[in-house]
PDB file of N, CA and C in Angstrom:
ATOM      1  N   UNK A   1       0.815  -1.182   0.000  1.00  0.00           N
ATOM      2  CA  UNK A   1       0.000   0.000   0.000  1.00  0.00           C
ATOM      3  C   UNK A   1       0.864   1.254   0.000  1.00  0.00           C
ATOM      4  N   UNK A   2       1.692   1.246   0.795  1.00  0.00           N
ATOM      5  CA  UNK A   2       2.856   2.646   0.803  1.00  0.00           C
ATOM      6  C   UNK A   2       4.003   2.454   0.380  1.00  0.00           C
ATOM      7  N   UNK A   3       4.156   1.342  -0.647  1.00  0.00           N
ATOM      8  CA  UNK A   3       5.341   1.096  -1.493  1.00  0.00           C
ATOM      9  C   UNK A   3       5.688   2.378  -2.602  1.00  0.00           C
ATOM     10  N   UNK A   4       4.555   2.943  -3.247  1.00  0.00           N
ATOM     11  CA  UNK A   4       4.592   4.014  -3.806  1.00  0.00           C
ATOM     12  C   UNK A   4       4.451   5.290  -3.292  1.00  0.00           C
ATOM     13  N   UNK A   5       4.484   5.751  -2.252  1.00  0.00           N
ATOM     14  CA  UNK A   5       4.773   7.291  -1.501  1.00  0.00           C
ATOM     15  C   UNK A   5       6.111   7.396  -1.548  1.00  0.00           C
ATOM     16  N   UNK A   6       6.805   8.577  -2.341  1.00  0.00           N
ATOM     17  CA  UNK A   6       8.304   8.884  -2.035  1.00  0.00           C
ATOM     18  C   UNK A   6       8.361   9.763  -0.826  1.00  0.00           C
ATOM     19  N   UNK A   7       9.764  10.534  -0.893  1.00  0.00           N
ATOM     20  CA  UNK A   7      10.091  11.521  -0.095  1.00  0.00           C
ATOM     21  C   UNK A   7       8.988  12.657  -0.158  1.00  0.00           C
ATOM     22  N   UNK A   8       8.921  12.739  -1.495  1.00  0.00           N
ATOM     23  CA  UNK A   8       7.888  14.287  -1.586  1.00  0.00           C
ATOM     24  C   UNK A   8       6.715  14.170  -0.887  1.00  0.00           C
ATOM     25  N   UNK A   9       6.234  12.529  -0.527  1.00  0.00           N
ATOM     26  CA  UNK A   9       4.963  12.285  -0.269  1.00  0.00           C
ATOM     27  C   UNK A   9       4.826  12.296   1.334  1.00  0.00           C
ATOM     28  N   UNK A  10       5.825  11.934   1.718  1.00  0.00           N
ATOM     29  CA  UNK A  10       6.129  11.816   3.130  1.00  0.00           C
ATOM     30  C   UNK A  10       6.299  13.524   3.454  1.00  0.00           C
ATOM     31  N   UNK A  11       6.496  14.060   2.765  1.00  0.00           N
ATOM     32  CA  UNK A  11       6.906  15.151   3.572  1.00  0.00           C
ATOM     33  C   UNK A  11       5.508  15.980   3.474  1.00  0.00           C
ATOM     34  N   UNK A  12       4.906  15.765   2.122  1.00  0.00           N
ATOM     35  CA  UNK A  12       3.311  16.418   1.876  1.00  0.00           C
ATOM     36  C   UNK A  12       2.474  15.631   3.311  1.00  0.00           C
ATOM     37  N   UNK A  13       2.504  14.715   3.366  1.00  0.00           N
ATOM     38  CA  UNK A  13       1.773  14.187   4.578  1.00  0.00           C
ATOM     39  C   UNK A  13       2.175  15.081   5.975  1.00  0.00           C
ATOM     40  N   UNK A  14       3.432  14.667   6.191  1.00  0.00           N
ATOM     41  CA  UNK A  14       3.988  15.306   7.303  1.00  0.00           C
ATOM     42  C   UNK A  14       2.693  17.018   8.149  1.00  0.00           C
ATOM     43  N   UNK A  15       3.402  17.468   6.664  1.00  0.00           N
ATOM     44  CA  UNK A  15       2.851  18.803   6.269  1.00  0.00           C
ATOM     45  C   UNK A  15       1.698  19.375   6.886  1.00  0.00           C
ATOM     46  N   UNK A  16       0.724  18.337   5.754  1.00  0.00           N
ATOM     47  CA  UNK A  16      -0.564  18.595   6.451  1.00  0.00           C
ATOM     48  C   UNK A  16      -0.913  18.364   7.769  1.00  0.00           C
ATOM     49  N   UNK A  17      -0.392  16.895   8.440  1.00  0.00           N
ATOM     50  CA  UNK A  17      -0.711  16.618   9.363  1.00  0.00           C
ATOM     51  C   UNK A  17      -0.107  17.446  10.758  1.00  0.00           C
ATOM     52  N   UNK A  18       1.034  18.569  10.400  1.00  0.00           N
ATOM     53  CA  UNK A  18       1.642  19.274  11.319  1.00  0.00           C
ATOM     54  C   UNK A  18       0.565  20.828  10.886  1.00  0.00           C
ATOM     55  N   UNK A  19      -0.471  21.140  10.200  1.00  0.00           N
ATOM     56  CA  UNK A  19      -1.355  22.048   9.867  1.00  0.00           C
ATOM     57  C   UNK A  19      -2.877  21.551  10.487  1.00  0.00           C
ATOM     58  N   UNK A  20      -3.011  20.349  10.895  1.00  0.00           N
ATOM     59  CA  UNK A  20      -4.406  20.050  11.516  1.00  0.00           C
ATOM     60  C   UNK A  20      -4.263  19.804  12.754  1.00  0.00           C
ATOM     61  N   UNK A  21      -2.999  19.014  13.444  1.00  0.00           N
ATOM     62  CA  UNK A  21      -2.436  19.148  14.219  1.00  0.00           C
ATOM     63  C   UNK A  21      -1.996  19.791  15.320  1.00  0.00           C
ATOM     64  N   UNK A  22      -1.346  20.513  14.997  1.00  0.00           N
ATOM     65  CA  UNK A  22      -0.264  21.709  15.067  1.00  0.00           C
ATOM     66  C   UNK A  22       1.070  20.843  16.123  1.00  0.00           C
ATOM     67  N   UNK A  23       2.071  21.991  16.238  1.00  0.00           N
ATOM     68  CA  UNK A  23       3.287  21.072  16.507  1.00  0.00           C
ATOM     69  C   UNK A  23       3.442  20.579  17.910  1.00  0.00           C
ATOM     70  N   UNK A  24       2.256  21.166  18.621  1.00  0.00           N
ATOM     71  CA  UNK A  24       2.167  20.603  19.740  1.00  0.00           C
ATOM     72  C   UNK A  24       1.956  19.098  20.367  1.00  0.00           C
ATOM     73  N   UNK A  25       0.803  18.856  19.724  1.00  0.00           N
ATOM     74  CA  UNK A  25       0.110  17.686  19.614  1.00  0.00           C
ATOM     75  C   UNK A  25       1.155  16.213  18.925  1.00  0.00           C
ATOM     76  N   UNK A  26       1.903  17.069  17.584  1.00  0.00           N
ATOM     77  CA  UNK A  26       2.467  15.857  16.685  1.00  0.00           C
ATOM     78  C   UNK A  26       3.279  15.125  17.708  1.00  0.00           C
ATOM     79  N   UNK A  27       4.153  15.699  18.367  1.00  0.00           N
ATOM     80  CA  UNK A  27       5.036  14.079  19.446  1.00  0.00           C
ATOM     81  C   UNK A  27       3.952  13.318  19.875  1.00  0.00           C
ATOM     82  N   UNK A  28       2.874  13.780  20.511  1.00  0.00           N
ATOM     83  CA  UNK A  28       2.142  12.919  21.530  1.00  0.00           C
ATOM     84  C   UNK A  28       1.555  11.877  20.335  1.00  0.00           C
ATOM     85  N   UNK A  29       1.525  12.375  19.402  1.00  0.00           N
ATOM     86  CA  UNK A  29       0.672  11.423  18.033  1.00  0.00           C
ATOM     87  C   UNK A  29       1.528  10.319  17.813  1.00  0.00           C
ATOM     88  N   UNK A  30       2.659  10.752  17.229  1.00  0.00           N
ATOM     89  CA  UNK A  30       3.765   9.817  17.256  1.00  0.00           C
ATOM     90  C   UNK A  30       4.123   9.004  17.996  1.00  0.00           C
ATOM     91  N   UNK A  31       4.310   9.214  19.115  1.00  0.00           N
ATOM     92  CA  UNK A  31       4.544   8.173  20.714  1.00  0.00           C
ATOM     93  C   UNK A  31       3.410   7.052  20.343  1.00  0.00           C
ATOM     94  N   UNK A  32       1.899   7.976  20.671  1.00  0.00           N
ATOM     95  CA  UNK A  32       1.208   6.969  20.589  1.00  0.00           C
ATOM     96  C   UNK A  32       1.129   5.724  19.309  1.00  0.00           C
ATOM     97  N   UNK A  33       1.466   6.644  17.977  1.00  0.00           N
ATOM     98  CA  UNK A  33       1.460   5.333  16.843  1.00  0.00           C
ATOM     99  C   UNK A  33       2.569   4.251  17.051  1.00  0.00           C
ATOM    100  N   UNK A  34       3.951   4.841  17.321  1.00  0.00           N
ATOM    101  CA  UNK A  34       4.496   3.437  17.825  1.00  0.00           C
ATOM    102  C   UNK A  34       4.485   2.754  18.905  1.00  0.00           C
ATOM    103  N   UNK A  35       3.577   3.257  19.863  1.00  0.00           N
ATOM    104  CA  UNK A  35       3.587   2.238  21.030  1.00  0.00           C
ATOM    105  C   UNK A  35       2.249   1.418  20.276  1.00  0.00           C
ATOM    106  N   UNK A  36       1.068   1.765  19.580  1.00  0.00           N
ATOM    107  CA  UNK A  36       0.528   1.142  19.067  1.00  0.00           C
ATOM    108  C   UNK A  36       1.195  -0.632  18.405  1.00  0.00           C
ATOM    109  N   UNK A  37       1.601   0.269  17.078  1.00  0.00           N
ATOM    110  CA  UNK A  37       2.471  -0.427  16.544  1.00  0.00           C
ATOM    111  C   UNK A  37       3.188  -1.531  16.940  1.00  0.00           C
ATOM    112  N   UNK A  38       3.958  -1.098  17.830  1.00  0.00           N
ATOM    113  CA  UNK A  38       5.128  -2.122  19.088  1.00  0.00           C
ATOM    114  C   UNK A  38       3.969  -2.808  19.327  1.00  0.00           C
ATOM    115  N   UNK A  39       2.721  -2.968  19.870  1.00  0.00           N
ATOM    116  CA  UNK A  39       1.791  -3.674  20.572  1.00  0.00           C
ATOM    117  C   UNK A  39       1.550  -4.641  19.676  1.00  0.00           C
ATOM    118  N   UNK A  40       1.259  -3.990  18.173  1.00  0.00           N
ATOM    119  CA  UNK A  40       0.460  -5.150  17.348  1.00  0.00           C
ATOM    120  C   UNK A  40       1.939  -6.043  16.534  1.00  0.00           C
ATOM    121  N   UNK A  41       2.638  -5.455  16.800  1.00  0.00           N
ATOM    122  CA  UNK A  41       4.000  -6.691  16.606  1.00  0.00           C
ATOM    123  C   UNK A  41       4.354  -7.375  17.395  1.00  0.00           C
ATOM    124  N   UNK A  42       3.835  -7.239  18.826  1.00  0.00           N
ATOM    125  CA  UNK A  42       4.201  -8.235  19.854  1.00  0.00           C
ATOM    126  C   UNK A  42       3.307  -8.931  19.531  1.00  0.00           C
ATOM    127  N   UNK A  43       2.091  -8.805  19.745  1.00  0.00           N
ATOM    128  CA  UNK A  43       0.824  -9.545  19.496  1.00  0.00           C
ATOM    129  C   UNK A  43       0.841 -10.830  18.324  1.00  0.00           C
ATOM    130  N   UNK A  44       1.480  -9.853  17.340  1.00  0.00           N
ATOM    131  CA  UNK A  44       1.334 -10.695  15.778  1.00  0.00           C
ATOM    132  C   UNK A  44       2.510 -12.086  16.213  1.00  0.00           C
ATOM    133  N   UNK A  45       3.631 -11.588  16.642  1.00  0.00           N
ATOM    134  CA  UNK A  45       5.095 -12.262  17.278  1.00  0.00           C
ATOM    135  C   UNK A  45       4.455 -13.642  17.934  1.00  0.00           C
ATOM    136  N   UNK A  46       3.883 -13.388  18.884  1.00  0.00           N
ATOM    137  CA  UNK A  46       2.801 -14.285  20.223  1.00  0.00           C
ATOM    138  C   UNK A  46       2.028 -15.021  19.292  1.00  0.00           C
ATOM    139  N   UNK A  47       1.493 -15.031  18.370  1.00  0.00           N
ATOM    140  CA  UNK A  47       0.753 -15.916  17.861  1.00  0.00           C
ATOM    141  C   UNK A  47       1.207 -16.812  16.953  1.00  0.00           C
ATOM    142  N   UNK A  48       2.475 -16.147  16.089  1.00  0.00           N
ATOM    143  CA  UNK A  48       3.319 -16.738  15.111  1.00  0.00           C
ATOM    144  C   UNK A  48       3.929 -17.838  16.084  1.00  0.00           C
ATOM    145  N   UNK A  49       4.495 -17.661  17.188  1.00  0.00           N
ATOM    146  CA  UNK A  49       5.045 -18.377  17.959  1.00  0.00           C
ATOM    147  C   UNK A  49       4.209 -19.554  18.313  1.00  0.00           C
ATOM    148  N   UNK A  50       3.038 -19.241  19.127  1.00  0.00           N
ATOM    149  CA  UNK A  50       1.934 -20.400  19.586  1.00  0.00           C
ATOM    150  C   UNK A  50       1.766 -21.337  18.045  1.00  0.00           C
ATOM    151  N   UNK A  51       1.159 -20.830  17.235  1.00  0.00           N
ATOM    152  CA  UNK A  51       1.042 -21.862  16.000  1.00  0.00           C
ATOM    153  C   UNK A  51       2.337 -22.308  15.702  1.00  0.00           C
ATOM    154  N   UNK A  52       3.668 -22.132  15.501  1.00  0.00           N
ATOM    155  CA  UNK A  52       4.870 -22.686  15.341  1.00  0.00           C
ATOM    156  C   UNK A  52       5.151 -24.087  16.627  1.00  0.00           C
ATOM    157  N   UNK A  53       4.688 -23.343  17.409  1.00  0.00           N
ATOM    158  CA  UNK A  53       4.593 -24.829  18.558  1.00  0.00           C
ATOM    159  C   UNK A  53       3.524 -25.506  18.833  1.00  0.00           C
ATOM    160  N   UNK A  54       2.371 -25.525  17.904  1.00  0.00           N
ATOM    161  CA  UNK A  54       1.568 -26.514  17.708  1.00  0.00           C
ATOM    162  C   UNK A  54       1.363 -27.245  16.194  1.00  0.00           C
ATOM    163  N   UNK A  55       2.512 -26.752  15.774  1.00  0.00           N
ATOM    164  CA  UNK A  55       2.734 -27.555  14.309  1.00  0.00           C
ATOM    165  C   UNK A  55       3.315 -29.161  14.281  1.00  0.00           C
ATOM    166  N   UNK A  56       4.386 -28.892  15.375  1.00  0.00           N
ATOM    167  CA  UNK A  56       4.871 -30.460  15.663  1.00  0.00           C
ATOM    168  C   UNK A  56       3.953 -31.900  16.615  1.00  0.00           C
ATOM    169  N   UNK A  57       2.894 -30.566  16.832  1.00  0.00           N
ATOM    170  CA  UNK A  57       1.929 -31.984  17.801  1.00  0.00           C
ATOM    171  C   UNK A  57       1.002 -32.197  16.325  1.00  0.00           C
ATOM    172  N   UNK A  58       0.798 -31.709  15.337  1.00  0.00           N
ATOM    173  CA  UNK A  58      -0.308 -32.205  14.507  1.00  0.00           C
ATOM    174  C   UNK A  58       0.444 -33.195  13.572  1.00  0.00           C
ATOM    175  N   UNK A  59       1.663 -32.629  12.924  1.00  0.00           N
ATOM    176  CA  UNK A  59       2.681 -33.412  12.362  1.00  0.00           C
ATOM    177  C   UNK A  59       2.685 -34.687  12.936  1.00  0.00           C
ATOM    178  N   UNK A  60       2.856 -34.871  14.399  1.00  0.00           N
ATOM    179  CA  UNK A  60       3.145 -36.182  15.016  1.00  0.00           C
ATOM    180  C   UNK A  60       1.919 -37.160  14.936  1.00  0.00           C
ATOM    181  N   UNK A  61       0.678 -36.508  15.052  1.00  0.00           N
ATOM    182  CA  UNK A  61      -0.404 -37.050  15.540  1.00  0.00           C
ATOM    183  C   UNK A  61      -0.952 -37.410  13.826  1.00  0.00           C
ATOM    184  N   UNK A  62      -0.371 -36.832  12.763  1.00  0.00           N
ATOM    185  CA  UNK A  62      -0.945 -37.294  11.371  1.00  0.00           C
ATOM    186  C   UNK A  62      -0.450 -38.838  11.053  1.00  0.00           C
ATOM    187  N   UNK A  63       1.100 -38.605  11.687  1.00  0.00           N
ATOM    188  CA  UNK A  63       1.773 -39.820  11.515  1.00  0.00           C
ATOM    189  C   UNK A  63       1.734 -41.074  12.383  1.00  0.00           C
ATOM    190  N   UNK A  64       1.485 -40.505  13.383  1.00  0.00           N
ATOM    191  CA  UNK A  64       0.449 -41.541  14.216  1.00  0.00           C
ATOM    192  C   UNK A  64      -0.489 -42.322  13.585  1.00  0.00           C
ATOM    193  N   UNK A  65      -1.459 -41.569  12.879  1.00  0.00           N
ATOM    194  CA  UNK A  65      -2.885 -42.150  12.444  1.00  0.00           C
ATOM    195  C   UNK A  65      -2.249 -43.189  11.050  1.00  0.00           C
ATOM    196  N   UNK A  66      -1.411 -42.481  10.148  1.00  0.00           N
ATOM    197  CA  UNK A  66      -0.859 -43.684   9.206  1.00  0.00           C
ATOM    198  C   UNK A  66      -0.041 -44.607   9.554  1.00  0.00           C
TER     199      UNK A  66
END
């Protein structure tokens, strides 16, 4: 989806969003998007993990049954 935004685009964003904003507000915005962020990569991490360690009990239990 944001493979195609360059520099110019990032900075047009920036822009606006430091004009609706204002420069007060933008850190607290920021903090909050990557602590967001950080959250839903732990999250995503935690689950990749749980299914990675229930791959070898189904594996075992297929070969069981044949």
């Amino acid at each position: 989806m944001f493979n195609n935004i360059g520099v110019s685009g990032l900075i047009i964003i920036l822009v606006i969003a430091l004009i609706v904003f204002g420069p007060a507000k933008l850190p607290q915005l920021g903090r909050a998007f990557g602590d967001t962020l950080r959250e839903f990569r732990n999250s995503t991490k935690g689950i990749v993990e749980e299914d990675l360690a229930e791959k070898p009990a189904v594996i075992e239990l297929d070969k069981a049954k044949s």
